[in-house]
PDB file of N, CA and C in Angstrom:
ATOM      1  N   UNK A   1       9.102 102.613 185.704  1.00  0.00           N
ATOM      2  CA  UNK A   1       9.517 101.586 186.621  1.00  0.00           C
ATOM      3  C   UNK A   1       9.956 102.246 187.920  1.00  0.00           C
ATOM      4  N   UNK A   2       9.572 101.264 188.760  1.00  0.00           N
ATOM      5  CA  UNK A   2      10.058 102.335 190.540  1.00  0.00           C
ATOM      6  C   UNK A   2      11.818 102.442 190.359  1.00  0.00           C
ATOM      7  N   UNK A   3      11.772 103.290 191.463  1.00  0.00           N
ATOM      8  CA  UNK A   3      13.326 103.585 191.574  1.00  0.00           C
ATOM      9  C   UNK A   3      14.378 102.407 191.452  1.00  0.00           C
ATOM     10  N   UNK A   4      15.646 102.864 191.297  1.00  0.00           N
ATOM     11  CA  UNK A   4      16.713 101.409 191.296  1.00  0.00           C
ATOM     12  C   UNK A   4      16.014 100.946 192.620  1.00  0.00           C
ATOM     13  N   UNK A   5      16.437  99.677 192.658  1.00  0.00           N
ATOM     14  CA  UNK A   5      16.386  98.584 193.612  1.00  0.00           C
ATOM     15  C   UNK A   5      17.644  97.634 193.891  1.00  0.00           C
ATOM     16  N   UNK A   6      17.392  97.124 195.501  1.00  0.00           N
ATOM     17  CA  UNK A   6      18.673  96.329 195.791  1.00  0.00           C
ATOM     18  C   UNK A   6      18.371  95.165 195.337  1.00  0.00           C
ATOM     19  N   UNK A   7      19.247  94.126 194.650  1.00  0.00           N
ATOM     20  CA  UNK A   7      18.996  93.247 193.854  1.00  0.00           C
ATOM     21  C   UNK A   7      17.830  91.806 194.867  1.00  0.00           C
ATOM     22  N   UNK A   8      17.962  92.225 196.099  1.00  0.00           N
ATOM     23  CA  UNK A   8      17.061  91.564 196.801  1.00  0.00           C
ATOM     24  C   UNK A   8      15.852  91.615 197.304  1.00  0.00           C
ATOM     25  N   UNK A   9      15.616  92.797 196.940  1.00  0.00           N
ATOM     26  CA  UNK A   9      13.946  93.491 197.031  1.00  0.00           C
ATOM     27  C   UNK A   9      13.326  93.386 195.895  1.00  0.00           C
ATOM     28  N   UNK A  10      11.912  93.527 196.400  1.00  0.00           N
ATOM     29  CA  UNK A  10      11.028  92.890 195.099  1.00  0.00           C
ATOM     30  C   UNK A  10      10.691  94.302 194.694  1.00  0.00           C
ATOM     31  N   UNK A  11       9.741  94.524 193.564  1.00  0.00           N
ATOM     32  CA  UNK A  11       9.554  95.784 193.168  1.00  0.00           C
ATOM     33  C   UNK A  11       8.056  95.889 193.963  1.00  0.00           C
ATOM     34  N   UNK A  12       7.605  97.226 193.373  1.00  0.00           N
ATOM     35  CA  UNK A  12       6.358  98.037 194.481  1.00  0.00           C
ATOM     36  C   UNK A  12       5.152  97.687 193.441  1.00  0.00           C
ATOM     37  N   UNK A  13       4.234  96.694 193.884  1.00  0.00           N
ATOM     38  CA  UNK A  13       3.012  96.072 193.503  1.00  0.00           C
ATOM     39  C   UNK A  13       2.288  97.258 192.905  1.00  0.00           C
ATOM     40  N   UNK A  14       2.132  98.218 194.056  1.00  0.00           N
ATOM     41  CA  UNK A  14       1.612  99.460 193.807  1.00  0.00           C
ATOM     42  C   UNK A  14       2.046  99.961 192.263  1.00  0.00           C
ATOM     43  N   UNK A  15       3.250 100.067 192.280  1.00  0.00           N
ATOM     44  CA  UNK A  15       3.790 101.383 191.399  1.00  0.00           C
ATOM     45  C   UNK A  15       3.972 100.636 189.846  1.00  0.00           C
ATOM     46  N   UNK A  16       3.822  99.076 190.386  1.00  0.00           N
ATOM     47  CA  UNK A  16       3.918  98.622 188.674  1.00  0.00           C
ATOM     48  C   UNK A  16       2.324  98.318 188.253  1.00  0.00           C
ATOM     49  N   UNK A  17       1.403  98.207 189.474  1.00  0.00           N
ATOM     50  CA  UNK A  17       0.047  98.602 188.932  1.00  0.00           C
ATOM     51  C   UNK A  17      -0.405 100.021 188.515  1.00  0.00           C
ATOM     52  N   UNK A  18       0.137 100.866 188.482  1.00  0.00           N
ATOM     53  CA  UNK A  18      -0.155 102.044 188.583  1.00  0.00           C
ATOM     54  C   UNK A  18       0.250 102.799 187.238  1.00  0.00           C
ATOM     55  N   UNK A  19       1.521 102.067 186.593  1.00  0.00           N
ATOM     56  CA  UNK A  19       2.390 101.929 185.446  1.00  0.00           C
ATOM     57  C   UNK A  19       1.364 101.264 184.677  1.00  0.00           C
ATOM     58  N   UNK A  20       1.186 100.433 185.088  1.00  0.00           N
ATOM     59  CA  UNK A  20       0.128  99.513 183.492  1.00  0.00           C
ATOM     60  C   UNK A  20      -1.059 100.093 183.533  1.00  0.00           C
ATOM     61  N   UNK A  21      -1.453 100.596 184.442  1.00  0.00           N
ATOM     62  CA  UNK A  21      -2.827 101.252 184.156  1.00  0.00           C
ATOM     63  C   UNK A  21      -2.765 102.700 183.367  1.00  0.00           C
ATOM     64  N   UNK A  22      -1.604 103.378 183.570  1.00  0.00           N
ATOM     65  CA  UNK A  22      -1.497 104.405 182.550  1.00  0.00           C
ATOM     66  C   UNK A  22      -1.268 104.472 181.473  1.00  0.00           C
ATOM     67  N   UNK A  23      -0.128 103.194 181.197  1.00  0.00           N
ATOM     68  CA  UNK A  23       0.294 102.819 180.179  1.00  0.00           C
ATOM     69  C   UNK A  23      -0.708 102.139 179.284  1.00  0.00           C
ATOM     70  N   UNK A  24      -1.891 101.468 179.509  1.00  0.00           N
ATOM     71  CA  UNK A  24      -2.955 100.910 179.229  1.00  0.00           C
ATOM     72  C   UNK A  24      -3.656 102.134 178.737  1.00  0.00           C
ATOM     73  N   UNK A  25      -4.344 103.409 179.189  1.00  0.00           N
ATOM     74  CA  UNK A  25      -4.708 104.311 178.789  1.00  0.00           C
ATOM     75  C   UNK A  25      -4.003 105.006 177.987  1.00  0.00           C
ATOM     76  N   UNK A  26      -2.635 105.564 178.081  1.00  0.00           N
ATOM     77  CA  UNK A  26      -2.128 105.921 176.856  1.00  0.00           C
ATOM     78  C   UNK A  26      -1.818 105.294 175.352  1.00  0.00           C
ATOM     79  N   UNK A  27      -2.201 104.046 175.535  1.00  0.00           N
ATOM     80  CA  UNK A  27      -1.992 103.032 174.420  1.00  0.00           C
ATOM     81  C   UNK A  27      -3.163 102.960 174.080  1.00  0.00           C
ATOM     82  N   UNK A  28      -4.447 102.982 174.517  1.00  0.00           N
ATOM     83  CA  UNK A  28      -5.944 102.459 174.245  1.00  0.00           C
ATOM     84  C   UNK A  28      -6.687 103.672 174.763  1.00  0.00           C
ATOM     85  N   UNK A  29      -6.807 104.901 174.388  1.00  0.00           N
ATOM     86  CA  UNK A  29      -7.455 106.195 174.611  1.00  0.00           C
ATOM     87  C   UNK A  29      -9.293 105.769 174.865  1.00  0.00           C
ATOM     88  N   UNK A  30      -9.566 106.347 176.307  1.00  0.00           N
ATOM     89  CA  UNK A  30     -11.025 106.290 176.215  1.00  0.00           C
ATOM     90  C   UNK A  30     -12.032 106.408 174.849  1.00  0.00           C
ATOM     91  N   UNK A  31     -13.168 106.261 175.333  1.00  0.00           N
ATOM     92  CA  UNK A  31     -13.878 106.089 174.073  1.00  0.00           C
ATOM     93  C   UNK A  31     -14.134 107.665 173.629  1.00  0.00           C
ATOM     94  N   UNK A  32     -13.986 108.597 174.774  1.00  0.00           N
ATOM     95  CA  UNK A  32     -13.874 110.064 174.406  1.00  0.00           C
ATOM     96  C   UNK A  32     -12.648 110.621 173.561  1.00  0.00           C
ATOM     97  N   UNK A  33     -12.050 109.704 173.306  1.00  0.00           N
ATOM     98  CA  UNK A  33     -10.311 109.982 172.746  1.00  0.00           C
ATOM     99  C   UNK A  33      -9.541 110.708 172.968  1.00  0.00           C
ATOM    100  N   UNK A  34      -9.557 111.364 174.446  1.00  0.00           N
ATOM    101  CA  UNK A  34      -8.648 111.769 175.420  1.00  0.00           C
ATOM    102  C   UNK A  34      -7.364 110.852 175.530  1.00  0.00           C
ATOM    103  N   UNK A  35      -6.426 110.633 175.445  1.00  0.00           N
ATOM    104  CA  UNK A  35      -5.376 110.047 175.480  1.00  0.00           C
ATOM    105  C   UNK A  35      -4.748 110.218 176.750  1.00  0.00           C
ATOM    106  N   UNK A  36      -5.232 111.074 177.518  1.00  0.00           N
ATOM    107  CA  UNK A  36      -4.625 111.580 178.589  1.00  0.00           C
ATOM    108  C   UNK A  36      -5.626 111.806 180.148  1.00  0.00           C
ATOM    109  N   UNK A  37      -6.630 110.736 179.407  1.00  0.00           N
ATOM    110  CA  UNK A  37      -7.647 110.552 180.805  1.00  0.00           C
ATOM    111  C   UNK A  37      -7.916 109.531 180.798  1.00  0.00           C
ATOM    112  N   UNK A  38      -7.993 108.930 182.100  1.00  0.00           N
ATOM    113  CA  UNK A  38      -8.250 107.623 182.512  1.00  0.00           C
ATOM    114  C   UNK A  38      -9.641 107.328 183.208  1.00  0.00           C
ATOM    115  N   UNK A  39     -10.422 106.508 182.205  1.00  0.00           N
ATOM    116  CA  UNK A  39     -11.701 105.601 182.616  1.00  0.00           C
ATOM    117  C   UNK A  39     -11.524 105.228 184.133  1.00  0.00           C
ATOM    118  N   UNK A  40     -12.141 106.135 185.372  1.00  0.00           N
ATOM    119  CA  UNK A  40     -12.200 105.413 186.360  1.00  0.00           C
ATOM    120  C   UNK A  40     -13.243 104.688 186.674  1.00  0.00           C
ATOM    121  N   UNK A  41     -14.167 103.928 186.027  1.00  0.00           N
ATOM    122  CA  UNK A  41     -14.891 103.081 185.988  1.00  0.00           C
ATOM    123  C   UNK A  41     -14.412 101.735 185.372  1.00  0.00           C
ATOM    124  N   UNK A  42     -13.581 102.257 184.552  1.00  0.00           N
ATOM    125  CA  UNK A  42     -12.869 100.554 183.858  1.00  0.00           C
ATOM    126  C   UNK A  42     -11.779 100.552 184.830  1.00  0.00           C
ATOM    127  N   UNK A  43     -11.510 101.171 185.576  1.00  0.00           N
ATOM    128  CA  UNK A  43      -9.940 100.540 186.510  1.00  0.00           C
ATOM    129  C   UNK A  43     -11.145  99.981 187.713  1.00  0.00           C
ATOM    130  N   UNK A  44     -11.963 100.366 188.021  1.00  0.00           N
ATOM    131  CA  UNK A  44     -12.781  99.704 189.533  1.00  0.00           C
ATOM    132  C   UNK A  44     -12.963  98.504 188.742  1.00  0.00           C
ATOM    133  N   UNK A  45     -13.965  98.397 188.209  1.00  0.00           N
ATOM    134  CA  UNK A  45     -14.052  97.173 187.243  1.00  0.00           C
ATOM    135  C   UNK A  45     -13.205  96.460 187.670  1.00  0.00           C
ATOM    136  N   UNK A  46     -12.216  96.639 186.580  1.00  0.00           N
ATOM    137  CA  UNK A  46     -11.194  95.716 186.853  1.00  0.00           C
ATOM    138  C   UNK A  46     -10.516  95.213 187.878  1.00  0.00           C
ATOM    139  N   UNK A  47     -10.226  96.079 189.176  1.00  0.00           N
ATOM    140  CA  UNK A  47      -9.879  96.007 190.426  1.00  0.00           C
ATOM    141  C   UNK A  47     -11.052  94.470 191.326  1.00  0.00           C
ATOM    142  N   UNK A  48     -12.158  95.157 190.497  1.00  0.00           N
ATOM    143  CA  UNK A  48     -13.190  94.207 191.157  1.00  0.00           C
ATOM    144  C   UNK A  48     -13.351  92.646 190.725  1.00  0.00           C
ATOM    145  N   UNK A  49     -12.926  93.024 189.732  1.00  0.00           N
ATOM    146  CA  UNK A  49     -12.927  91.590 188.279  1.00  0.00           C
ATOM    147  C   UNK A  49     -11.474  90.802 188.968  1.00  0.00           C
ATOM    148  N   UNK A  50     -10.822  91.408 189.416  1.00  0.00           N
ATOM    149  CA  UNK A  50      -8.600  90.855 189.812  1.00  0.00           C
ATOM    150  C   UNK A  50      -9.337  90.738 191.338  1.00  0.00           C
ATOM    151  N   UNK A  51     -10.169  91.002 192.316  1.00  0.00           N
ATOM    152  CA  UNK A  51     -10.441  90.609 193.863  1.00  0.00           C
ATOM    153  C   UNK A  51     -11.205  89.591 193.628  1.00  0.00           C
ATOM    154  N   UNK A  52     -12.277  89.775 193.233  1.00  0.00           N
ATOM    155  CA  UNK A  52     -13.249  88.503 192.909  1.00  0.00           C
ATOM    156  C   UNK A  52     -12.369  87.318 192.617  1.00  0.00           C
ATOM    157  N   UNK A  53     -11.817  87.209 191.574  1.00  0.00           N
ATOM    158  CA  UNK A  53     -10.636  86.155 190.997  1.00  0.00           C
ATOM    159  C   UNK A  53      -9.583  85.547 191.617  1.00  0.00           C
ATOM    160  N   UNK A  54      -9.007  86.791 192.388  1.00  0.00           N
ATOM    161  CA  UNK A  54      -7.985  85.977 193.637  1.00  0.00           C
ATOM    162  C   UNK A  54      -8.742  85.105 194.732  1.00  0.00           C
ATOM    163  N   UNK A  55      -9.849  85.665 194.747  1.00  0.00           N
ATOM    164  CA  UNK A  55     -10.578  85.462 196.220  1.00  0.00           C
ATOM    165  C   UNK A  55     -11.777  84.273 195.866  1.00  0.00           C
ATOM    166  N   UNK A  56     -11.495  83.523 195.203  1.00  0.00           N
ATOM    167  CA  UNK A  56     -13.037  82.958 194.781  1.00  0.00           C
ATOM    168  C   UNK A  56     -12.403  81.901 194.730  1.00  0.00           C
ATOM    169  N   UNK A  57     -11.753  80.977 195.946  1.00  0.00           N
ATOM    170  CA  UNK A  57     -11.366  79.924 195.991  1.00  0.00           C
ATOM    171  C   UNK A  57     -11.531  80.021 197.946  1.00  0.00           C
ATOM    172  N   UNK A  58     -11.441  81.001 198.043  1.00  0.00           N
ATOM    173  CA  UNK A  58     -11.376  81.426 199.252  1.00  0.00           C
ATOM    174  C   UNK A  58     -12.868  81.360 199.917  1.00  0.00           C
ATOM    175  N   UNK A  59     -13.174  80.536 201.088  1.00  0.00           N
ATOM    176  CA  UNK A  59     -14.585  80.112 202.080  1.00  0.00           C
ATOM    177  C   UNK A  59     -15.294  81.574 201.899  1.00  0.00           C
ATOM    178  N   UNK A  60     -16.688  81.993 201.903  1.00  0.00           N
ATOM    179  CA  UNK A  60     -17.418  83.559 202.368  1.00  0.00           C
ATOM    180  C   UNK A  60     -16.497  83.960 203.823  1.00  0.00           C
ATOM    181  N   UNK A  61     -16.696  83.819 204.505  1.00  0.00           N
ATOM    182  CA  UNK A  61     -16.030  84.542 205.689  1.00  0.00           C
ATOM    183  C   UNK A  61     -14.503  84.974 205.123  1.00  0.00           C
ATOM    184  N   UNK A  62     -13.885  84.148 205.037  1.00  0.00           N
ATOM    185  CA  UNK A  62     -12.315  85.128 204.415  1.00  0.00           C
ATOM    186  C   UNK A  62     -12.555  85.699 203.411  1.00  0.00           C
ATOM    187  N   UNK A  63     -13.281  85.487 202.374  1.00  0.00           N
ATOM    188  CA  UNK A  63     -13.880  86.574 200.891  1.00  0.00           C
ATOM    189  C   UNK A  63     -14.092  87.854 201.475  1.00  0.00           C
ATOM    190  N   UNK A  64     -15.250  87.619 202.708  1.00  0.00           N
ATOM    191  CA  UNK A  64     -15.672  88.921 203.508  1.00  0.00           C
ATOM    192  C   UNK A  64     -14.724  89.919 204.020  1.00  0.00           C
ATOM    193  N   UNK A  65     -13.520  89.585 205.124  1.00  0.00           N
ATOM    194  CA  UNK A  65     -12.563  89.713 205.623  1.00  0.00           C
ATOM    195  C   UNK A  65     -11.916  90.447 204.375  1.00  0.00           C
ATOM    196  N   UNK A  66     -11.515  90.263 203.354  1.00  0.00           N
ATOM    197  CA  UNK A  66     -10.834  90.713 202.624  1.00  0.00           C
ATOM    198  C   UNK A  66     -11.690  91.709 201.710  1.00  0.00           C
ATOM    199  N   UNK A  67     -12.837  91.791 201.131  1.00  0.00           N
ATOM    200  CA  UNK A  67     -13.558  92.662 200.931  1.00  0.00           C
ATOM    201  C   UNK A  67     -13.270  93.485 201.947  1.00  0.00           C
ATOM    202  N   UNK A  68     -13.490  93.354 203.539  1.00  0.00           N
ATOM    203  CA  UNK A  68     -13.907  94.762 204.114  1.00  0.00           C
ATOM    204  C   UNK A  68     -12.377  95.498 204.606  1.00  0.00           C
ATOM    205  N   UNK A  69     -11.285  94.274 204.348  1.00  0.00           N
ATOM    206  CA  UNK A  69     -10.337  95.272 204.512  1.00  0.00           C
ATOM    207  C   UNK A  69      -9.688  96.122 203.454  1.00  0.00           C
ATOM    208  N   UNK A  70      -9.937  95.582 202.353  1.00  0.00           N
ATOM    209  CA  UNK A  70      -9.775  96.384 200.637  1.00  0.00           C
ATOM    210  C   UNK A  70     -10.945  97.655 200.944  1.00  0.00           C
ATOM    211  N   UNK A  71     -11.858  97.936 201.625  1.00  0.00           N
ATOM    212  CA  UNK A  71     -12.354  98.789 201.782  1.00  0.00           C
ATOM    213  C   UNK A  71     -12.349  99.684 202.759  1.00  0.00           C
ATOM    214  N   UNK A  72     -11.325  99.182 203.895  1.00  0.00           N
ATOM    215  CA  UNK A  72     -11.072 100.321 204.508  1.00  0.00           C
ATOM    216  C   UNK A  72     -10.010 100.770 204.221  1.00  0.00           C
ATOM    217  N   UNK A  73      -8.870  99.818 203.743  1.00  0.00           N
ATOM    218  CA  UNK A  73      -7.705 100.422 203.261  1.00  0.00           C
ATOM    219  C   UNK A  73      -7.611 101.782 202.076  1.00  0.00           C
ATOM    220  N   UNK A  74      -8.802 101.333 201.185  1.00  0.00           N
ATOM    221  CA  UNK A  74      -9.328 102.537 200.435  1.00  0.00           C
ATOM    222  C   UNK A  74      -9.454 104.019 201.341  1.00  0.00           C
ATOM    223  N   UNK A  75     -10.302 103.765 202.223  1.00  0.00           N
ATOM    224  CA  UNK A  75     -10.333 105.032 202.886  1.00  0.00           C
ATOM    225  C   UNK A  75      -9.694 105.520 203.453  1.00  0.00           C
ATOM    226  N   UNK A  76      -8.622 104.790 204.032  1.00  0.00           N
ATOM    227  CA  UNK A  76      -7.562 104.757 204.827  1.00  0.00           C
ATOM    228  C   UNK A  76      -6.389 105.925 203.748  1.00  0.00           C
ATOM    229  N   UNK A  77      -6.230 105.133 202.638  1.00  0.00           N
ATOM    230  CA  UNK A  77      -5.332 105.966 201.901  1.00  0.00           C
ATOM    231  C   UNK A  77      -5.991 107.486 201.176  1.00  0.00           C
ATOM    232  N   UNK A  78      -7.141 107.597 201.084  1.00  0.00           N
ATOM    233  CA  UNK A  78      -8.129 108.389 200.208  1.00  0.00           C
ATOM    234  C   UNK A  78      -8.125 110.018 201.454  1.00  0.00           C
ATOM    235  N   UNK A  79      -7.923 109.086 202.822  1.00  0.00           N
ATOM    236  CA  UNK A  79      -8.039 110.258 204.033  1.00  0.00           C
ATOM    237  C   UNK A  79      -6.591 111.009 203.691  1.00  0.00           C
ATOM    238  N   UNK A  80      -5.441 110.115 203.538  1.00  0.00           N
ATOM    239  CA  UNK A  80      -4.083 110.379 203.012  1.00  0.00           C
ATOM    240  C   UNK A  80      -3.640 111.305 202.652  1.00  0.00           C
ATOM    241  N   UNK A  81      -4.447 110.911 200.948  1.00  0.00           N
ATOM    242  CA  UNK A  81      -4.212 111.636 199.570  1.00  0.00           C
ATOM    243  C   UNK A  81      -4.651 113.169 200.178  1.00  0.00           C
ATOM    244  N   UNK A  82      -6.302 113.057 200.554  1.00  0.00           N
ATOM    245  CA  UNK A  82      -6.747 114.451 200.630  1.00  0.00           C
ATOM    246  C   UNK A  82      -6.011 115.120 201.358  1.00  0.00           C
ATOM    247  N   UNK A  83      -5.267 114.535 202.907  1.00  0.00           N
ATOM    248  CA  UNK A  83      -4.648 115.498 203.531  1.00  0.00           C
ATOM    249  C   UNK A  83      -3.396 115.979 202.779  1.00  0.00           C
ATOM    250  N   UNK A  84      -2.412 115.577 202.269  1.00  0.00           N
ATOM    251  CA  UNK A  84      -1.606 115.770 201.617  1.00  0.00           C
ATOM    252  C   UNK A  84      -2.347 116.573 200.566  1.00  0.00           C
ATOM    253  N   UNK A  85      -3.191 116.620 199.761  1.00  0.00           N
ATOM    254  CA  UNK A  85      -3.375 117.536 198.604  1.00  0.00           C
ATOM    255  C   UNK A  85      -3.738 118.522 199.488  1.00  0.00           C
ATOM    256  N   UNK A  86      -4.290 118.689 200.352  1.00  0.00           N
ATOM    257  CA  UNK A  86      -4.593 120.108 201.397  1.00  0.00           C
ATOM    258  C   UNK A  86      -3.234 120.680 201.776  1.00  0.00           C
ATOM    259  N   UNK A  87      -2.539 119.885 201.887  1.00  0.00           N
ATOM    260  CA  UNK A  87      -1.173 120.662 202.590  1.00  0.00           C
ATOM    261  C   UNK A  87      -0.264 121.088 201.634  1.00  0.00           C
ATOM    262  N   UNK A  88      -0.774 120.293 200.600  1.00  0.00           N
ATOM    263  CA  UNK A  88      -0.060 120.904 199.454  1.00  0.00           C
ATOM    264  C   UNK A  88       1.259 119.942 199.352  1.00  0.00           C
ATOM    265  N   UNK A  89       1.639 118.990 199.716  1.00  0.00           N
ATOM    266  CA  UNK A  89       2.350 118.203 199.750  1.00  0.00           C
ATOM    267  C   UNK A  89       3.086 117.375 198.793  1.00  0.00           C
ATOM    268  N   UNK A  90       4.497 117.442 198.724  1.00  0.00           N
ATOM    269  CA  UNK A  90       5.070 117.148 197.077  1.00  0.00           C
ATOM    270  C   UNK A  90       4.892 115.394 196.349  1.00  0.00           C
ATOM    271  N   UNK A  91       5.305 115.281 197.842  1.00  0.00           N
ATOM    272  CA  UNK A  91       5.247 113.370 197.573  1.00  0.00           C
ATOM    273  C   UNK A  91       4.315 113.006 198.502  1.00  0.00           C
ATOM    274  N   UNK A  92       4.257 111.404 197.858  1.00  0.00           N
ATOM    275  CA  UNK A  92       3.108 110.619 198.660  1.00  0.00           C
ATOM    276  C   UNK A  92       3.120 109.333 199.303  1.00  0.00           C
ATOM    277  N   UNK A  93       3.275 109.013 200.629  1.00  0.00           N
ATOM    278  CA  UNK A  93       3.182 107.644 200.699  1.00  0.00           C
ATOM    279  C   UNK A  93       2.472 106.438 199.888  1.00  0.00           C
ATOM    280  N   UNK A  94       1.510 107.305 199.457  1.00  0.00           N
ATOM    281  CA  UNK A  94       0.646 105.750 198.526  1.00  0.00           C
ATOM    282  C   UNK A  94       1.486 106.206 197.334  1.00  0.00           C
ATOM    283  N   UNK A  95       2.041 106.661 197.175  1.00  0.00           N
ATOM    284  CA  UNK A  95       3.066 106.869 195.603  1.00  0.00           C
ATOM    285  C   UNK A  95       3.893 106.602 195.722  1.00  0.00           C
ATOM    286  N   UNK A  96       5.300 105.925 195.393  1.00  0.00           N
ATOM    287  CA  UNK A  96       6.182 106.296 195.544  1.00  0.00           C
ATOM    288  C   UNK A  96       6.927 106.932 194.334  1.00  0.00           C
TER     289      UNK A  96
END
């Protein structure tokens, strides 16, 4: 669970998705029975299966809009990660 919190802040979307998805793999081990590796094809999936679903009430043009910003935000954070793993860097903004 993310750090304490002030009783008026919500918790980090991020960090409790990030929690069930591990926790999901350590409970339900790939079909390789690694217990300790995570299917990144079943988390896109699913990512794609939870956008589609929010968004499918939503006109094509805002579906679009939100597709292409879920996809730059991807790269956006992915440019992030790498610089930080280059620098060698302890913590992470997309982590907390």
């Amino acid at each position: 669970m993310p750090e304490a919190q002030h009783p008026e802040e919500r918790p980090c979307l991020h960090c409790m998705m990030v929690e069930l998805i591990e926790d999901f793999f350590a409970e339900n081990p790939a079909m390789s029975g690694e217990s300790d590796k995570i299917d990144t094809d079943e988390v896109v999936t699913a990512l794609a299966k939870t956008v589609a679903d929010l968004t499918c009430s939503q006109n094509g043009t805002v579906r679009q809009q939100i597709i292409e910003t879920l996809m730059h935000e991807i790269m956006e954070y992915d440019a992030e990660l790498r610089r930080e793993d280059a620098s060698g860097a302890v913590t992470s903004v997309a982590r907390h």
